[in-house]
C-alpha atoms as a PDB file:
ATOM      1  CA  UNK A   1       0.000   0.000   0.000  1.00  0.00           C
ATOM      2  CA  UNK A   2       2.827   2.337   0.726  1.00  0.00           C
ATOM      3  CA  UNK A   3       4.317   1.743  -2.762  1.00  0.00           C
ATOM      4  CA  UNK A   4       1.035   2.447  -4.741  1.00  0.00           C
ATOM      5  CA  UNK A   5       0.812   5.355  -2.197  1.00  0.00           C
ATOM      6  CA  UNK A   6       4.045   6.956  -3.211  1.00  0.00           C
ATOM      7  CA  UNK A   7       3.617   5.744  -7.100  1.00  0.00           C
ATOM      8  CA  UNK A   8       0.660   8.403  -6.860  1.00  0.00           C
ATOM      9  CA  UNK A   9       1.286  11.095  -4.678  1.00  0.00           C
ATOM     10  CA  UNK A  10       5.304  10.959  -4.812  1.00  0.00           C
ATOM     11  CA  UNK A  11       4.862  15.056  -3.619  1.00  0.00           C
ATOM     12  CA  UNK A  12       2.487  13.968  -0.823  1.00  0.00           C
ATOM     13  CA  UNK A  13       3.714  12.806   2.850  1.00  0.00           C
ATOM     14  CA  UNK A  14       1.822  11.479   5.735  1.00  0.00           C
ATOM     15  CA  UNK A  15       1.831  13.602   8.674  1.00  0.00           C
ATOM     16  CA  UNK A  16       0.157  11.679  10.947  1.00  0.00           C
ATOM     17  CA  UNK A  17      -3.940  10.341  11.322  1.00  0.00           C
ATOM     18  CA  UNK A  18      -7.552  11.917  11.655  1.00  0.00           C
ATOM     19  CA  UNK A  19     -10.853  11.124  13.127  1.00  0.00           C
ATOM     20  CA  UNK A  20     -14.240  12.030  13.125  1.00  0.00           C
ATOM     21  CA  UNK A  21     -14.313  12.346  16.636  1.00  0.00           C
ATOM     22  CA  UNK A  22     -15.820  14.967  17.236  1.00  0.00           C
ATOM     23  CA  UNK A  23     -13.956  14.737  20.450  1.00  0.00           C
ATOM     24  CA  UNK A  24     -10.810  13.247  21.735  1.00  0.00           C
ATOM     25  CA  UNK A  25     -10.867   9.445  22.784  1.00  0.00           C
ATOM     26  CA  UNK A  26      -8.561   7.420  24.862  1.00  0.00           C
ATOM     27  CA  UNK A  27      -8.006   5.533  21.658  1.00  0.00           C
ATOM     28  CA  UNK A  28      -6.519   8.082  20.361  1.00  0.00           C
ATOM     29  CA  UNK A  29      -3.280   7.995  22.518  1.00  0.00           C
ATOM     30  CA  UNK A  30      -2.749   4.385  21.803  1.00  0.00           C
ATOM     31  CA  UNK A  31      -3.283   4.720  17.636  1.00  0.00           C
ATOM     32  CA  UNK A  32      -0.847   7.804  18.040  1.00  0.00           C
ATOM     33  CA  UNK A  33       1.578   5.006  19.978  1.00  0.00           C
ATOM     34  CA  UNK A  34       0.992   2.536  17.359  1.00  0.00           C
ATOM     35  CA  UNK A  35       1.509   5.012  14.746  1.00  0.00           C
ATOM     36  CA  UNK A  36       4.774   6.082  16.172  1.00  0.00           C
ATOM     37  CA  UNK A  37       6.473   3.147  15.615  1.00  0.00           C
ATOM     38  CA  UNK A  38       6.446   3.499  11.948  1.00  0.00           C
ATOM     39  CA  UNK A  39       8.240   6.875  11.600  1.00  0.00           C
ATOM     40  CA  UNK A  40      11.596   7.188  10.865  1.00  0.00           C
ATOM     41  CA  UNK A  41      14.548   7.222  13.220  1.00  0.00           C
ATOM     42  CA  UNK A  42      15.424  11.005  13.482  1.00  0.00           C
ATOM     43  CA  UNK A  43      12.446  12.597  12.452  1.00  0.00           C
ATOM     44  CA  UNK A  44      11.484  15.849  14.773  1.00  0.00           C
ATOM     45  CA  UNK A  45       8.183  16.143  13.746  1.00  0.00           C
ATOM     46  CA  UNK A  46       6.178  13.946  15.974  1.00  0.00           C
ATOM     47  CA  UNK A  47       2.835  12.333  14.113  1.00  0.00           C
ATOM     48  CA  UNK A  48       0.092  15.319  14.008  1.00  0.00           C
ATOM     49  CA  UNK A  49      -3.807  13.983  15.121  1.00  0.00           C
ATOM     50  CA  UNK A  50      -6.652  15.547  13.346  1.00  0.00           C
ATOM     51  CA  UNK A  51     -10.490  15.807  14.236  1.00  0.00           C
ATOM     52  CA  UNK A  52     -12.409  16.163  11.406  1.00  0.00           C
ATOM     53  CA  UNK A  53     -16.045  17.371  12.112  1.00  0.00           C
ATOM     54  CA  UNK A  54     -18.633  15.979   9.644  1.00  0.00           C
ATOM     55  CA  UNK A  55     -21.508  17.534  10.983  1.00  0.00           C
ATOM     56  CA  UNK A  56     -23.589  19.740   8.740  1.00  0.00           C
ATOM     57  CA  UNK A  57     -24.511  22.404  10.791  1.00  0.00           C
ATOM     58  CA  UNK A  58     -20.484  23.354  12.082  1.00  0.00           C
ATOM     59  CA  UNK A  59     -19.942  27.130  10.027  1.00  0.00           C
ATOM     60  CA  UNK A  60     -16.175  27.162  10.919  1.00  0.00           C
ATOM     61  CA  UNK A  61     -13.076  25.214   9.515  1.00  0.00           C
ATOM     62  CA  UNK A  62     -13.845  21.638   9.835  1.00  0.00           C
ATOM     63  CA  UNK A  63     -10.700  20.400  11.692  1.00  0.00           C
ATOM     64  CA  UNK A  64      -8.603  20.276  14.595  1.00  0.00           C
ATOM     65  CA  UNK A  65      -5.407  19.211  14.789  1.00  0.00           C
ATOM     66  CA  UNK A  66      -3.446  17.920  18.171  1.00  0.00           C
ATOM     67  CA  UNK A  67       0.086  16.874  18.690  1.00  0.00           C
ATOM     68  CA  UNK A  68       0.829  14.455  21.645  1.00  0.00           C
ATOM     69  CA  UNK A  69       3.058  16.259  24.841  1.00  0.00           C
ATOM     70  CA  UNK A  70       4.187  14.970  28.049  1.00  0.00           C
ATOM     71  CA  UNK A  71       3.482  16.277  31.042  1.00  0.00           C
ATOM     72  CA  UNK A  72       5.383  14.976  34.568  1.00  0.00           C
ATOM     73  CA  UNK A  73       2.552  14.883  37.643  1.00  0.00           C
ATOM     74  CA  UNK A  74       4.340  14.637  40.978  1.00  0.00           C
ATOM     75  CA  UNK A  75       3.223  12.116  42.962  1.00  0.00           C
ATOM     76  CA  UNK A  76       2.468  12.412  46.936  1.00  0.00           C
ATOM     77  CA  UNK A  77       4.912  12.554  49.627  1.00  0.00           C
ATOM     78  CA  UNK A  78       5.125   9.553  52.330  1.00  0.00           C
ATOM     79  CA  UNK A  79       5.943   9.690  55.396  1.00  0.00           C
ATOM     80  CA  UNK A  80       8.766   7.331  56.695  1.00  0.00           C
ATOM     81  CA  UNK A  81       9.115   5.325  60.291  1.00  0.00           C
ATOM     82  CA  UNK A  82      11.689   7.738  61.694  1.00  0.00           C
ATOM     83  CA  UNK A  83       9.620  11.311  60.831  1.00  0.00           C
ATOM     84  CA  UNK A  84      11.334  11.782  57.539  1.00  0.00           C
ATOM     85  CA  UNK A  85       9.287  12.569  54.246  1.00  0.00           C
ATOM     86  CA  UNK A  86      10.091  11.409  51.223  1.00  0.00           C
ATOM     87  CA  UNK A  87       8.954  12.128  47.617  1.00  0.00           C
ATOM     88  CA  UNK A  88       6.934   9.896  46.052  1.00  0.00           C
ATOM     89  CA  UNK A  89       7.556   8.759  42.453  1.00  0.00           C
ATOM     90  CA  UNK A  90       6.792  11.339  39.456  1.00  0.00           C
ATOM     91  CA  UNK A  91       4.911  10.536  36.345  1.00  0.00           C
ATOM     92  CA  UNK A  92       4.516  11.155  32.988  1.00  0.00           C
ATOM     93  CA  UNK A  93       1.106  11.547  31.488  1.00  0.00           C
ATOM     94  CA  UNK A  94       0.503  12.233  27.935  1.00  0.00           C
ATOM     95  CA  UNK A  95      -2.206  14.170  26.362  1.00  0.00           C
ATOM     96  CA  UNK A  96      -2.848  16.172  23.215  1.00  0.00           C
ATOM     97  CA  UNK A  97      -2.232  20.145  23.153  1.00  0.00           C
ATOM     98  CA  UNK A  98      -3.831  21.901  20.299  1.00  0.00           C
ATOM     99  CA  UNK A  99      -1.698  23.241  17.052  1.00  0.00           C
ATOM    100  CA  UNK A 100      -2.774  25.978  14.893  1.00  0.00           C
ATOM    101  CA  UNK A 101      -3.943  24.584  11.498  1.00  0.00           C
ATOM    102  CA  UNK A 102      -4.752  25.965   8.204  1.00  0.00           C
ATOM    103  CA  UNK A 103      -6.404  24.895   4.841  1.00  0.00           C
ATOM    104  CA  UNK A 104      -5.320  25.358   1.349  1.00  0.00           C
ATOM    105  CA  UNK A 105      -5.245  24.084  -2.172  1.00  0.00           C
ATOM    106  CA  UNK A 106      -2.567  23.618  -4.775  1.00  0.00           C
ATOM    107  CA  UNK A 107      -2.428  26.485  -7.780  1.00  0.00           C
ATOM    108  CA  UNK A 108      -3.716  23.743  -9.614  1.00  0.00           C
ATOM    109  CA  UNK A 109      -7.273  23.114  -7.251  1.00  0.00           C
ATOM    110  CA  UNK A 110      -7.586  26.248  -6.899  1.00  0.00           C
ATOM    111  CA  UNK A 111      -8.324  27.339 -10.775  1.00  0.00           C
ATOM    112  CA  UNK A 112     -10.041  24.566 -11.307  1.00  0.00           C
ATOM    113  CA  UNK A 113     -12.692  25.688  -8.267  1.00  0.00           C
ATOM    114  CA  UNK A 114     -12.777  29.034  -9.562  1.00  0.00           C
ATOM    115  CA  UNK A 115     -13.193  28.012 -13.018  1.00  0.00           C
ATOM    116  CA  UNK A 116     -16.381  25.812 -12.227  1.00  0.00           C
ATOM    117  CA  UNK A 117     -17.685  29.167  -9.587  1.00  0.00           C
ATOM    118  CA  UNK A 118     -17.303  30.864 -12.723  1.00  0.00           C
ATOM    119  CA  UNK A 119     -20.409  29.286 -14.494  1.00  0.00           C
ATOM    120  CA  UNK A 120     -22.539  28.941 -10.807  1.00  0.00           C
ATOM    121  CA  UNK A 121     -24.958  32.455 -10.767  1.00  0.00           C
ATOM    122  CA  UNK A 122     -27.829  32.327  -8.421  1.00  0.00           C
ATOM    123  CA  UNK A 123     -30.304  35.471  -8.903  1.00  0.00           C
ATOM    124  CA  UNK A 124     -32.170  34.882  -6.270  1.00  0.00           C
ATOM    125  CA  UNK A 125     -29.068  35.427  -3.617  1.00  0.00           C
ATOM    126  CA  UNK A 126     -28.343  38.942  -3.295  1.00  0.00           C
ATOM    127  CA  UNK A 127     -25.305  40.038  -1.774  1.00  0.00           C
ATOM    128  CA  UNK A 128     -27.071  41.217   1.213  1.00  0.00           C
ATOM    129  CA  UNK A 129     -28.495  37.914   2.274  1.00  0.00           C
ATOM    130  CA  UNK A 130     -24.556  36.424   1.781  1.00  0.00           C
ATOM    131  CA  UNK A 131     -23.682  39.099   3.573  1.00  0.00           C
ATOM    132  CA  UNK A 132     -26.305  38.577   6.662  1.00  0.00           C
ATOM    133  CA  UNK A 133     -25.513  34.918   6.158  1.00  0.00           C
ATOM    134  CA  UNK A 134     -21.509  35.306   6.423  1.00  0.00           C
ATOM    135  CA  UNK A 135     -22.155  37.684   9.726  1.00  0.00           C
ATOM    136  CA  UNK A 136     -24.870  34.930  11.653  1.00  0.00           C
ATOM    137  CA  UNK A 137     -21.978  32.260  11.009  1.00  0.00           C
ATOM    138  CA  UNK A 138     -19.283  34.071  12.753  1.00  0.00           C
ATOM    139  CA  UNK A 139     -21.626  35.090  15.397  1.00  0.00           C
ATOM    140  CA  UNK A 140     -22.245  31.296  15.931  1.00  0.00           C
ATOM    141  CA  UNK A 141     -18.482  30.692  15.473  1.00  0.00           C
ATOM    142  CA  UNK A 142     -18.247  33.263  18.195  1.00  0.00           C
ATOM    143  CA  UNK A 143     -20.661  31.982  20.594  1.00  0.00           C
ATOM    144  CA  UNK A 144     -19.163  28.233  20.354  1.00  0.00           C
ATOM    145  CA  UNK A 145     -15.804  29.684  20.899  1.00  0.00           C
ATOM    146  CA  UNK A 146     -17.101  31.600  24.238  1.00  0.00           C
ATOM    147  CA  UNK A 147     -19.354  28.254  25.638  1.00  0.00           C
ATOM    148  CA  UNK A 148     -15.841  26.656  25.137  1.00  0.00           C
ATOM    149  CA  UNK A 149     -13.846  29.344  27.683  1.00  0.00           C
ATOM    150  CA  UNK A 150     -16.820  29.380  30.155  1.00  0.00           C
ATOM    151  CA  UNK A 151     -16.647  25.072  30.316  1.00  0.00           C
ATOM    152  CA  UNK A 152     -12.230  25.537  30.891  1.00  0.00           C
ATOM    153  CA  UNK A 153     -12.979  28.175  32.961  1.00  0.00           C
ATOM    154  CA  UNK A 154     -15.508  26.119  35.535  1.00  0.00           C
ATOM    155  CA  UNK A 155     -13.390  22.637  35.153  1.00  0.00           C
ATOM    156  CA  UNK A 156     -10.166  24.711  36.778  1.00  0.00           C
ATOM    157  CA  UNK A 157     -12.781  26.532  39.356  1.00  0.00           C
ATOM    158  CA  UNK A 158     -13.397  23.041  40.052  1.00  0.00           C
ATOM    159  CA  UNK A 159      -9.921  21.238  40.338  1.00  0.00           C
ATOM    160  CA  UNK A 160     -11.300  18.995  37.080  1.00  0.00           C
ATOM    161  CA  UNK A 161      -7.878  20.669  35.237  1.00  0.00           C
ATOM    162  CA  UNK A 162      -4.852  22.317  35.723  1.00  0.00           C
ATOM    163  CA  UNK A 163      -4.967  26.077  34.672  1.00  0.00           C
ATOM    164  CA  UNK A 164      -2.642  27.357  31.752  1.00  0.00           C
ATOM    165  CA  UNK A 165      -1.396  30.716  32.283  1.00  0.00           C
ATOM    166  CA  UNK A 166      -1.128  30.795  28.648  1.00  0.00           C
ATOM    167  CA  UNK A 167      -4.590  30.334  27.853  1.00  0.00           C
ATOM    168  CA  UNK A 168      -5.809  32.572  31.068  1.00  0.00           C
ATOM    169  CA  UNK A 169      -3.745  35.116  29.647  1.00  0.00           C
ATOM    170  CA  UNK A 170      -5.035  34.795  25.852  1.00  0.00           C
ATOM    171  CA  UNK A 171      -8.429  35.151  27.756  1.00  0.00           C
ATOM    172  CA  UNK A 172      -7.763  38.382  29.760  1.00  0.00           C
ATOM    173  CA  UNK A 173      -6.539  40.037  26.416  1.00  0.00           C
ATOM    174  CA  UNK A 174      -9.570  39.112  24.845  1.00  0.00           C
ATOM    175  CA  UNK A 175     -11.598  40.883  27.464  1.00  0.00           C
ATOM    176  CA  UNK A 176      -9.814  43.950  27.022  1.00  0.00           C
ATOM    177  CA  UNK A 177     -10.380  44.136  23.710  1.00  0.00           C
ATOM    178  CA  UNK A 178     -14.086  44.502  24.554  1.00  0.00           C
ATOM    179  CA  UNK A 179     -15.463  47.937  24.259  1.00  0.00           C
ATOM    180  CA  UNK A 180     -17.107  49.617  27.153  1.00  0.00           C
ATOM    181  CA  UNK A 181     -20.795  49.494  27.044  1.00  0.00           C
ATOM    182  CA  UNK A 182     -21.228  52.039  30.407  1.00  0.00           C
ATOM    183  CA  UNK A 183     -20.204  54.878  27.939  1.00  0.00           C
ATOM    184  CA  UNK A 184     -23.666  56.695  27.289  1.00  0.00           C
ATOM    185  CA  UNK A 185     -22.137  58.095  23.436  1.00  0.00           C
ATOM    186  CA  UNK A 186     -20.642  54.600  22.269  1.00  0.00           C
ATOM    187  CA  UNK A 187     -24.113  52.848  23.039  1.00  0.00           C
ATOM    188  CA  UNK A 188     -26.074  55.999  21.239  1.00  0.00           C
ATOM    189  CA  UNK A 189     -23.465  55.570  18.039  1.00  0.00           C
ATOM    190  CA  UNK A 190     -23.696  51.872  18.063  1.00  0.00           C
ATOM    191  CA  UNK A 191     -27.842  51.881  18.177  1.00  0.00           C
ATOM    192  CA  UNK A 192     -27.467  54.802  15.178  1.00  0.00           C
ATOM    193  CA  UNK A 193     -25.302  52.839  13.331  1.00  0.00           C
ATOM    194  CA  UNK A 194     -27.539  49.695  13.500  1.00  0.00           C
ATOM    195  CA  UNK A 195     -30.341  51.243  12.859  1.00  0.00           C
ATOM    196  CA  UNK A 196     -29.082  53.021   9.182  1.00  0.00           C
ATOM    197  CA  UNK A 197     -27.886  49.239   8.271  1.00  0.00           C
ATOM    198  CA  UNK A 198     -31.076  47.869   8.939  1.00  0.00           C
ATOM    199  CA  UNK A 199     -32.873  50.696   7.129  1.00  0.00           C
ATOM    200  CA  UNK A 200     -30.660  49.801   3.978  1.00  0.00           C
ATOM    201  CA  UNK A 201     -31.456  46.382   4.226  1.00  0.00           C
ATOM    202  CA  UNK A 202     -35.155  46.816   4.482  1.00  0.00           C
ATOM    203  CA  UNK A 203     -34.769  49.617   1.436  1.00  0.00           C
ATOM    204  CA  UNK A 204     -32.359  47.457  -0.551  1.00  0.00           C
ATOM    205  CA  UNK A 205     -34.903  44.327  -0.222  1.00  0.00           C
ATOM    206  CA  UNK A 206     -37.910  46.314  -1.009  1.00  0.00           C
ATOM    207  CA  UNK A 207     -36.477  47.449  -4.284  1.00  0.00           C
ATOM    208  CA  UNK A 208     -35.054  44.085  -5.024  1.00  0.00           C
ATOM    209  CA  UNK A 209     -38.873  42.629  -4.945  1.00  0.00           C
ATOM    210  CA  UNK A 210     -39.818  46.026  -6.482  1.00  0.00           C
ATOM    211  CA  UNK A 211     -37.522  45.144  -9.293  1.00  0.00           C
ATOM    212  CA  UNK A 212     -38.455  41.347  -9.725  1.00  0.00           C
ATOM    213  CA  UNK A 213     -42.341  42.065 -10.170  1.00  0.00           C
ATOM    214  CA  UNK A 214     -41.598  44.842 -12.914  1.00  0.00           C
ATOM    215  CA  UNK A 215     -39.475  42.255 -14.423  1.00  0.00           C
ATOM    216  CA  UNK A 216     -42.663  39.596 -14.131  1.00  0.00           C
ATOM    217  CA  UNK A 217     -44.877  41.591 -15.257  1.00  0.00           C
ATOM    218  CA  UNK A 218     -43.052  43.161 -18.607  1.00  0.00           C
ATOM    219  CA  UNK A 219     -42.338  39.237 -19.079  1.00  0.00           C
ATOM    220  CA  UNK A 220     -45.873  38.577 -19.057  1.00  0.00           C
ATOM    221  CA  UNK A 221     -46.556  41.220 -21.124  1.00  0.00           C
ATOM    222  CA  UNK A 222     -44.092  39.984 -23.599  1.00  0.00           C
ATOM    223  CA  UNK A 223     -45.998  36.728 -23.929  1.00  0.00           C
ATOM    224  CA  UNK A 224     -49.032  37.576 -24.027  1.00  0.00           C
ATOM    225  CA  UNK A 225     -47.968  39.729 -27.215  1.00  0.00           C
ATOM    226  CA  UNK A 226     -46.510  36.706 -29.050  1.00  0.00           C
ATOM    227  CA  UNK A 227     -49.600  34.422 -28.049  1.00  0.00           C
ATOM    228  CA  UNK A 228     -51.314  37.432 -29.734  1.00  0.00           C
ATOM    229  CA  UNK A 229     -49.765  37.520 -32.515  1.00  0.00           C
ATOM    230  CA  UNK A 230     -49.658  33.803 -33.214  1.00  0.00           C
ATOM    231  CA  UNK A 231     -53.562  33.950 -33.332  1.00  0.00           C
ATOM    232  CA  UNK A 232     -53.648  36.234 -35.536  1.00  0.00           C
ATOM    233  CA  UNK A 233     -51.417  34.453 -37.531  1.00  0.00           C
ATOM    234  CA  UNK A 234     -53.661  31.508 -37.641  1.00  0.00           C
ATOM    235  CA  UNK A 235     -56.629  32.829 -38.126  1.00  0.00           C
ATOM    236  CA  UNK A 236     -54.921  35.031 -41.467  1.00  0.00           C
ATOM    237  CA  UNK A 237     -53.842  31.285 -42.482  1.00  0.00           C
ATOM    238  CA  UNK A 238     -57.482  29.984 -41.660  1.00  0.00           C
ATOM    239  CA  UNK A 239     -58.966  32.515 -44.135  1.00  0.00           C
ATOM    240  CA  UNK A 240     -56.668  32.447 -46.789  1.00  0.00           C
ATOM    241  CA  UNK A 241     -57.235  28.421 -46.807  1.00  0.00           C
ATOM    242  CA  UNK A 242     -60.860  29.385 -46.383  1.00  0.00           C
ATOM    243  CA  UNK A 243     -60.654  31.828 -49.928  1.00  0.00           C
ATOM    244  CA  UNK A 244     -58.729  29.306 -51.401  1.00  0.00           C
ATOM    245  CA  UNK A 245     -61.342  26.385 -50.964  1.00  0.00           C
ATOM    246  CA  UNK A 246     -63.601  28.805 -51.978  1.00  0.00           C
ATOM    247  CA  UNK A 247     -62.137  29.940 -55.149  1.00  0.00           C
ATOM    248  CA  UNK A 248     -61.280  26.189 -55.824  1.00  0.00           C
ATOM    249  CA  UNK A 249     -64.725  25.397 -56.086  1.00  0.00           C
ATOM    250  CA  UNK A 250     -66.055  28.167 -58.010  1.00  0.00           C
ATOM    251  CA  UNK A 251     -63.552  27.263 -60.785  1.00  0.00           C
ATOM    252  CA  UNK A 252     -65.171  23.705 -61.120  1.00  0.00           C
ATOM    253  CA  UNK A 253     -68.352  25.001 -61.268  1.00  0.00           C
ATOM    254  CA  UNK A 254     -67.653  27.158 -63.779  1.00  0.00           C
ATOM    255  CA  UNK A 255     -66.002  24.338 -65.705  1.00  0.00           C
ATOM    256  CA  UNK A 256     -68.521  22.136 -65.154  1.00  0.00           C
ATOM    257  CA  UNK A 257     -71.112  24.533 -66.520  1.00  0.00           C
ATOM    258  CA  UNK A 258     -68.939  25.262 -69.696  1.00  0.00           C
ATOM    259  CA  UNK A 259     -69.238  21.385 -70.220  1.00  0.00           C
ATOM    260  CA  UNK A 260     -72.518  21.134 -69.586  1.00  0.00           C
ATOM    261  CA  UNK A 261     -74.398  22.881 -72.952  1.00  0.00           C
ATOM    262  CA  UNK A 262     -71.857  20.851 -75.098  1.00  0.00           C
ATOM    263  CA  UNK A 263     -73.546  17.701 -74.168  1.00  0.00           C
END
């Protein structure tokens, strides 16, 4: 399998294994153990774990990736006969920690996808519903992300995990970055501003089904005139057949009467 694998994709290399998780196992340490054993003497790049989220209704990036650290717990000192403590013996635990990850595409993929979005044109998608539709996402993105900081937040309050200065510090920036709703003018300027966006939207919709009635309507219009003018057509085709017959049959009479007196 590894032969046909590299006949194929010699440029490709295998970075490690995925999962649809959508969480982390206890599995998953062992397969990343098992996995080990096949990488190459001298390699620094340890096998990289991936979560791949198939559900339909997830906005942001799909996946998750997770390299495997150690981490030394301390165990509990003993007390010996003679009043003397000793340490007791340290180990090492191993769990994933998360690593940034990021998706792209060859030059190749990526004119091929924009050749095929070339020929894809909705009408009835304005760019004000993708716009609406790109903000709700990232709200929801948003809102998952914050559900995630309250649950680490209440599992160190309650001894469940160790806290990470890191990410407690990550956290207090974020906070910061939050403006401050207590001012009277920023909450007058934000409600303004809302309100003219929604105002456009409502104006920019109402024109947009303004737009797409005229549009029905002149089509209508346009048929009806060709329906029109195909009766009329017909019925100029049913009377000249109608003459015609008629002519037709005043020429035999005619003929027959010419015959007639000779007899």
């Amino acid at each position: 399998m590894l032969g046909m694998f590299r006949k194929v994709n010699a440029k490709e290399r295998v970075v490690g294994f995925y999962s649809t998780g959508p969480q982390i196992r206890p599995n998953d340490l062992r397969i990343h153990a098992l996995l080990k054993r096949f990488v190459p003497p001298g390699t620094t790049t340890p096998p990289v774990f991936v979560i791949i989220d198939v559900r339909p209704d997830r906005q942001s990036i799909p996946t998750t990736a997770y390299r495997v650290v150690e981490e030394v717990d301390s165990g509990s000192t003993s007390t010996t006969g003679g009043g003397k403590s000793s340490a007791g013996n340290t180990e090492v635990r191993k769990s994933f920690a998360h690593v940034p990850s990021l998706i792209g595409a060859m030059e190749a993929e990526e004119v091929g996808v924009e050749h095929l979005l070339r020929d894809i044109n909705d009408p009835t998608v304005s760019t004000v519903a993708n716009l609406i539709k790109a903000k709700m996402s990232g709200l929801s993105a948003l809102t998952e992300k914050l559900v995630e900081m309250k649950d680490y937040l209440e599992a160190v309050t309650m001894g469940k995990m160790k806290p990470n200065q890191e990410i407690i510090a990550n956290m207090q920036a974020i906070l910061n970055l939050l403006p401050n709703l207590n001012v009277e003018e920023l909450v007058r300027s934000m409600l303004v501003k809302t309100n003219d966006m929604h105002m456009v939207i409502y104006l920019s919709a109402l024109i947009r089904s303004v737009i797409a009635l005229h549009d029905l309507v002149n089509n209508k219009i346009k048929y009806m005139d060709h329906d029109d003018g195909m009766v009329v057509q017909k019925e100029k085709a049913a009377e000249k057949e109608k003459g015609g017959e008629e002519k037709k049959e005043e020429n035999e009479k005619k003929e027959n009467d010419k015959v007639s007196p000779k007899k």
